[in-house]
N, C-alpha and C. Protein backbone atom coordinates (compact mmCIF):
# COMPACT_ATOMS: atom_id res chain seq x y z
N UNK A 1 -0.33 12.43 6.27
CA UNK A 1 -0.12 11.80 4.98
C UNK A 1 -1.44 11.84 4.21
N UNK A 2 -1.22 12.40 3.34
CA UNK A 2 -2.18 12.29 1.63
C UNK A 2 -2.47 10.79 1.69
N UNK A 3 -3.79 10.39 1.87
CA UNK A 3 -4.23 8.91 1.01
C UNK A 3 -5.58 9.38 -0.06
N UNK A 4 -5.02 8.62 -1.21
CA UNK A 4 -6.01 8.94 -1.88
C UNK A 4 -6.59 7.11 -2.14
N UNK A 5 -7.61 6.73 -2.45
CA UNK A 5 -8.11 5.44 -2.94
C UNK A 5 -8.84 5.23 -4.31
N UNK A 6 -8.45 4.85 -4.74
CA UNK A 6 -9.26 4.54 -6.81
C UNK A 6 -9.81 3.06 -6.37
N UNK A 7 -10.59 2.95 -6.91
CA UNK A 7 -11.54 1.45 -7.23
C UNK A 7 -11.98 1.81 -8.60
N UNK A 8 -11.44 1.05 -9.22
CA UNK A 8 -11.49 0.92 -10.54
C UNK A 8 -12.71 -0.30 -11.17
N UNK A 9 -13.77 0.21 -12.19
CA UNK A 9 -14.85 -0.64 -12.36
C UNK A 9 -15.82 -1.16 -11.14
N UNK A 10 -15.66 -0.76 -10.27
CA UNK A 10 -16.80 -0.74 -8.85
C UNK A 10 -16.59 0.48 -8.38
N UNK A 11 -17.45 0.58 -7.17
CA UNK A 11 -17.90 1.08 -6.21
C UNK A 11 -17.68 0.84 -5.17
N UNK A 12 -16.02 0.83 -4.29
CA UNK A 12 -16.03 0.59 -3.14
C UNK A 12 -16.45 0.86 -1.89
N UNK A 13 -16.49 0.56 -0.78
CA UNK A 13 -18.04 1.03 0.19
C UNK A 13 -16.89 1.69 2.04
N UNK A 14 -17.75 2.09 2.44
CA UNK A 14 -16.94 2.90 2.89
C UNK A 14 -16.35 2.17 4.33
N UNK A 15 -16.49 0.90 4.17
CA UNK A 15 -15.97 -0.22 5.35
C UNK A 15 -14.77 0.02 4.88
N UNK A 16 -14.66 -0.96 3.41
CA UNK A 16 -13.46 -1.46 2.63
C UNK A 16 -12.80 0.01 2.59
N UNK A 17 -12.76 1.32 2.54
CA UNK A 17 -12.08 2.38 2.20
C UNK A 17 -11.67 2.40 3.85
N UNK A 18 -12.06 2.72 4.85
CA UNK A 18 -11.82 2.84 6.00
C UNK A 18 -10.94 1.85 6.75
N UNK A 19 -10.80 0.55 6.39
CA UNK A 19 -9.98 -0.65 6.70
C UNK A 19 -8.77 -0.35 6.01
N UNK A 20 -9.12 -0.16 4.50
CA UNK A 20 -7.84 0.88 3.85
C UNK A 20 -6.62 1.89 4.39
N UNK A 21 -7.62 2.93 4.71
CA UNK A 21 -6.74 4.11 5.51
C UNK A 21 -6.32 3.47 6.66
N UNK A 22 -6.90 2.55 7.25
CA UNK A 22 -6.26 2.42 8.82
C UNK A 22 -4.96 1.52 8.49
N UNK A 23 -4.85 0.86 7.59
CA UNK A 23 -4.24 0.06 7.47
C UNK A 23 -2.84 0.83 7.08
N UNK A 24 -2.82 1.62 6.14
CA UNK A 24 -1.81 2.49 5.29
C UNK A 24 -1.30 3.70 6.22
N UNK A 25 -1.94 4.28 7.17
CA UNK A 25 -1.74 5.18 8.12
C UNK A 25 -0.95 4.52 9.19
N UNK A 26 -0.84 3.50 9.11
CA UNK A 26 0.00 2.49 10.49
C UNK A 26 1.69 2.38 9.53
N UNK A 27 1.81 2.87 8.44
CA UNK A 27 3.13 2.78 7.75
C UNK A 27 3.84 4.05 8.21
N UNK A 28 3.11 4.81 8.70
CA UNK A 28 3.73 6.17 9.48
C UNK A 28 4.58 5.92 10.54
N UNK A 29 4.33 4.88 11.23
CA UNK A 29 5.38 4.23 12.19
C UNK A 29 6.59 3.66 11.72
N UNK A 30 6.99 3.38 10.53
CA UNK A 30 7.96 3.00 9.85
C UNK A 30 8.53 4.30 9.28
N UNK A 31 8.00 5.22 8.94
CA UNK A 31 8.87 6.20 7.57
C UNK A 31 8.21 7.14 8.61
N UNK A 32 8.03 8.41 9.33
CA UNK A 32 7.25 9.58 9.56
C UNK A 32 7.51 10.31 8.80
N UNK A 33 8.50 10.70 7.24
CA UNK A 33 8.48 11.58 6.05
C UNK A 33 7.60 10.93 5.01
N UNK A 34 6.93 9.90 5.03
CA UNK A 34 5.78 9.64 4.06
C UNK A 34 5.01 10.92 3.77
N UNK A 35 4.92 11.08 2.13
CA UNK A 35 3.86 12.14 1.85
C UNK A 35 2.60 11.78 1.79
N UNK A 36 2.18 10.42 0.88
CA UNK A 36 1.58 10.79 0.23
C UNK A 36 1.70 9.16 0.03
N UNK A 37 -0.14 8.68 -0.38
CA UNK A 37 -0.18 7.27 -0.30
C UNK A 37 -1.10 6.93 -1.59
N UNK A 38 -1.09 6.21 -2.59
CA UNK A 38 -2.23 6.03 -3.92
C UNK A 38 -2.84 4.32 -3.40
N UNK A 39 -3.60 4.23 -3.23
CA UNK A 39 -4.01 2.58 -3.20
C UNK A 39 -5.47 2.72 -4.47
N UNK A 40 -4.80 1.83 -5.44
CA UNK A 40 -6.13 1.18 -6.50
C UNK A 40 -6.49 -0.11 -6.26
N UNK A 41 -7.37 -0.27 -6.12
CA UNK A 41 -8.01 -1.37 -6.35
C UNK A 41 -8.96 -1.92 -7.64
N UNK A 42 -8.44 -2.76 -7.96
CA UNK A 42 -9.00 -3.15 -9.44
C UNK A 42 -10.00 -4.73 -9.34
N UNK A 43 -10.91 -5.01 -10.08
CA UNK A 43 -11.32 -6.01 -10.21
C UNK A 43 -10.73 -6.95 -11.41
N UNK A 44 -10.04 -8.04 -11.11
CA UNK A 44 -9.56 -8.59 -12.51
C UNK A 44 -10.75 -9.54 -13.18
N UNK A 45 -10.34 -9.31 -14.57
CA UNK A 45 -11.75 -10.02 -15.25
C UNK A 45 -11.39 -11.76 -15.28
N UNK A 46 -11.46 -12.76 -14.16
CA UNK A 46 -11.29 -13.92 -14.10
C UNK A 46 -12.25 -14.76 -13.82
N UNK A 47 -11.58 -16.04 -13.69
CA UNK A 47 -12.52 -17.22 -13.51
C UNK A 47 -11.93 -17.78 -12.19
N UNK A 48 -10.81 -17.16 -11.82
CA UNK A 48 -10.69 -17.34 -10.50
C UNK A 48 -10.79 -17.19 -9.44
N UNK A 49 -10.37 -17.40 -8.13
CA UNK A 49 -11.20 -17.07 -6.58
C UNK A 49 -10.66 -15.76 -6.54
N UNK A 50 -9.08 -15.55 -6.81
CA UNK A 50 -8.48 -14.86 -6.18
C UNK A 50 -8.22 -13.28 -7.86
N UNK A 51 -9.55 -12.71 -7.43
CA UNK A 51 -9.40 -11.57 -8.78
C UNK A 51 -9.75 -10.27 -8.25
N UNK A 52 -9.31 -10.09 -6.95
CA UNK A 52 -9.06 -8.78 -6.25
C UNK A 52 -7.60 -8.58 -6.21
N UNK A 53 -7.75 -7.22 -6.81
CA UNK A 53 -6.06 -6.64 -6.71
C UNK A 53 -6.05 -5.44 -5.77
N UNK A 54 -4.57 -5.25 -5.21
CA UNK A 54 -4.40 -3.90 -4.36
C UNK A 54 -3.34 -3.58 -4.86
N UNK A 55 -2.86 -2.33 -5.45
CA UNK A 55 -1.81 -2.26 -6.16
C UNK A 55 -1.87 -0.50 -4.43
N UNK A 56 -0.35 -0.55 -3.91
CA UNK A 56 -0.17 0.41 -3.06
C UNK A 56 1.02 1.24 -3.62
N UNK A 57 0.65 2.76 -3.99
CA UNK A 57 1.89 3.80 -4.41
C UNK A 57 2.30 4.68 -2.67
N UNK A 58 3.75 4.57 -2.36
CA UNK A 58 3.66 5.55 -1.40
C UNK A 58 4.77 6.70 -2.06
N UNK A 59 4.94 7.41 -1.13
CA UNK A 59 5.82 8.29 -1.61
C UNK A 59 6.97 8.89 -0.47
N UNK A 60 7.85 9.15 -0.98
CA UNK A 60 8.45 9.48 0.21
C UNK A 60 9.27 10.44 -0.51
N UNK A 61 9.57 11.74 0.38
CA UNK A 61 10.72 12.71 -0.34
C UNK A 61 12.05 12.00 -1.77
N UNK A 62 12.58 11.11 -1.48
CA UNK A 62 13.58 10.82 -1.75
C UNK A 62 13.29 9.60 -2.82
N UNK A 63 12.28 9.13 -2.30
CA UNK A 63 12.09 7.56 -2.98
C UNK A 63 10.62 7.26 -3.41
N UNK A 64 9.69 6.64 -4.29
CA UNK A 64 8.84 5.74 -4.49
C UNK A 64 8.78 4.52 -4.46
N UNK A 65 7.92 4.00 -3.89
CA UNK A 65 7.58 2.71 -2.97
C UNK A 65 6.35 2.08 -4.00
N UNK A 66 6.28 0.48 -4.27
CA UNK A 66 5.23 0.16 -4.91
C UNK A 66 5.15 -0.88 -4.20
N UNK A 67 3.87 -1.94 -4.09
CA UNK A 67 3.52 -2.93 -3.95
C UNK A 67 2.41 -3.48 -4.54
N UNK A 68 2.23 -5.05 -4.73
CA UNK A 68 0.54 -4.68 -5.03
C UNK A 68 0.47 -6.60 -5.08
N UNK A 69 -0.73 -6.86 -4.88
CA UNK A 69 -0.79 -7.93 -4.22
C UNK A 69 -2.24 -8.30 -5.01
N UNK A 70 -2.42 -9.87 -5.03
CA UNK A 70 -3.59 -9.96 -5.45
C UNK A 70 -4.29 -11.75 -4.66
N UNK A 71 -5.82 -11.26 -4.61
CA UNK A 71 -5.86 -11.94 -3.41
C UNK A 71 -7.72 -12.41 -3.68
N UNK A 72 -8.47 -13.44 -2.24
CA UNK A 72 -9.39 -13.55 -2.64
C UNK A 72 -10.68 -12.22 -2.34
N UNK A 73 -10.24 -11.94 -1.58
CA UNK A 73 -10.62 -10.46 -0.73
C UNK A 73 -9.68 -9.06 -0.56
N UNK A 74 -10.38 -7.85 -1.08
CA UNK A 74 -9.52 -7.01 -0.97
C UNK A 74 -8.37 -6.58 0.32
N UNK A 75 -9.36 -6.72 1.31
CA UNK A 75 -8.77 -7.09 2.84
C UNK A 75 -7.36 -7.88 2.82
N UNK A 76 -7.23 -8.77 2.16
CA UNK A 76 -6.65 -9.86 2.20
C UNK A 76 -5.43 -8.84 1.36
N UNK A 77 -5.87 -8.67 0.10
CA UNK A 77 -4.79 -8.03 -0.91
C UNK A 77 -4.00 -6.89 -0.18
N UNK A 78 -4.73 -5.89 0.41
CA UNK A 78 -4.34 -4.61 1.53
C UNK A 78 -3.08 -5.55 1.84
N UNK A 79 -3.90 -6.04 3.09
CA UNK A 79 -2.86 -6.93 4.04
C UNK A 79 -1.33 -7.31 3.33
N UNK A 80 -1.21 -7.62 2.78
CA UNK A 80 -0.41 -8.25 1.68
C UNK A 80 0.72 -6.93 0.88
N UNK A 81 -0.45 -5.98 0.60
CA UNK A 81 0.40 -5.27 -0.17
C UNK A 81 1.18 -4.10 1.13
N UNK A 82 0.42 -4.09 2.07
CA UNK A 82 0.95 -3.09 2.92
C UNK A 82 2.35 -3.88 3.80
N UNK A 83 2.52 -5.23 4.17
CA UNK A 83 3.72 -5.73 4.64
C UNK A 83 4.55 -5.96 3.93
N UNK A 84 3.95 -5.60 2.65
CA UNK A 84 5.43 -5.99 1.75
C UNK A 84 5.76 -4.07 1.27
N UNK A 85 4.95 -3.46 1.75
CA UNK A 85 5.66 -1.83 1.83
C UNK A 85 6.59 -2.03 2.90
N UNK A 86 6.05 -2.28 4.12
CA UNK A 86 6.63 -2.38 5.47
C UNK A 86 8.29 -3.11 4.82
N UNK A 87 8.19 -4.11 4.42
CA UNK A 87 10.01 -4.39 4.12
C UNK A 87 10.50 -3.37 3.35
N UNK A 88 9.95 -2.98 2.30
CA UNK A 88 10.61 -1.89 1.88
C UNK A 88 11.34 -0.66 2.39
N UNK A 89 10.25 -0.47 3.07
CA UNK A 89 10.23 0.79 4.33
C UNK A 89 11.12 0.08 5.65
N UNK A 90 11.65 -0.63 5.68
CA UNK A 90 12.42 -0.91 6.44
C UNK A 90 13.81 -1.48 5.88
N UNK A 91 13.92 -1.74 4.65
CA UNK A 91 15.40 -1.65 3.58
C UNK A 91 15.60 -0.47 3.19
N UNK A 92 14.70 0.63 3.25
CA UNK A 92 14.72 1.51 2.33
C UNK A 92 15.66 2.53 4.06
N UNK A 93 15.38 2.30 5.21
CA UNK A 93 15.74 2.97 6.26
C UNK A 93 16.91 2.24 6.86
N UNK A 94 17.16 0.98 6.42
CA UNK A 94 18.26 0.66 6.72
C UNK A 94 19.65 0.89 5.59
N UNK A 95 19.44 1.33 4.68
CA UNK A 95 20.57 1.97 3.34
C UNK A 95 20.25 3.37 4.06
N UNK A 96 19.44 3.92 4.33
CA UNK A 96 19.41 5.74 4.88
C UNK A 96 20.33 5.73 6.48
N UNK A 97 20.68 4.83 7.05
CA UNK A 97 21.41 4.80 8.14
C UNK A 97 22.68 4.55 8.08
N UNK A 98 22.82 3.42 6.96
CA UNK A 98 24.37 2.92 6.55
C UNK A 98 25.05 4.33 5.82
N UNK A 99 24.00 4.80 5.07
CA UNK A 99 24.62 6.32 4.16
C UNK A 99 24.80 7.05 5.35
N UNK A 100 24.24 7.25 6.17
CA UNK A 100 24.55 8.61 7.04
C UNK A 100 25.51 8.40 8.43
N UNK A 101 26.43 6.61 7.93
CA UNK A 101 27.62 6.47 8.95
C UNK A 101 28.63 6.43 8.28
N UNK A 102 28.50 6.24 7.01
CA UNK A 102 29.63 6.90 6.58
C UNK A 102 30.26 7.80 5.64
């Protein structure tokens, strides 16, 4: 699978990119036709704790997948945006099983 990562207005460092991929590469256990993965990360311009965003694009032959989560730590946002792919990716395989019984 294609991961690509954007950090938008920073400079993300190559911990936070690497916690990234490991994290998004473990969705291969759910879908193994995943192409192709976009994760941005944005800084929101706030006054609050929580102004890290993870916005996650996946792709899959048939379907596009979004999530995106916002949090006090990007870590945190990942986390967040990648289990709420995981339901997807697991509604999205349970309608691909019901279609192919009947």
């Amino acid at each position: 699978m294609e991961t690509k990562i954007h950090s938008m207005h920073f400079q993300a460092n190559d911990q936070l990119k690497e916690f990234i991929h490991n994290k998004v590469h473990k969705l291969e256990h759910f879908n193994h036709k995943i192409t192709a993965c976009e994760v941005s990360l944005k800084l929101e311009k706030s006054d609050v704790d929580t102004n890290k965003l993870c916005e996650i694009k996946l792709f899959l032959p048939e379907v596009e997948l979004f999530a995106k989560s916002q949090c006090p730590t990007f870590e945190q946002a990942c986390n967040e945006a990648v289990d709420a792919i995981q339901g997807q990716l697991r509604k999205h395989k349970t309608k691909e099983i019901k279609r192919t019984h009947h």
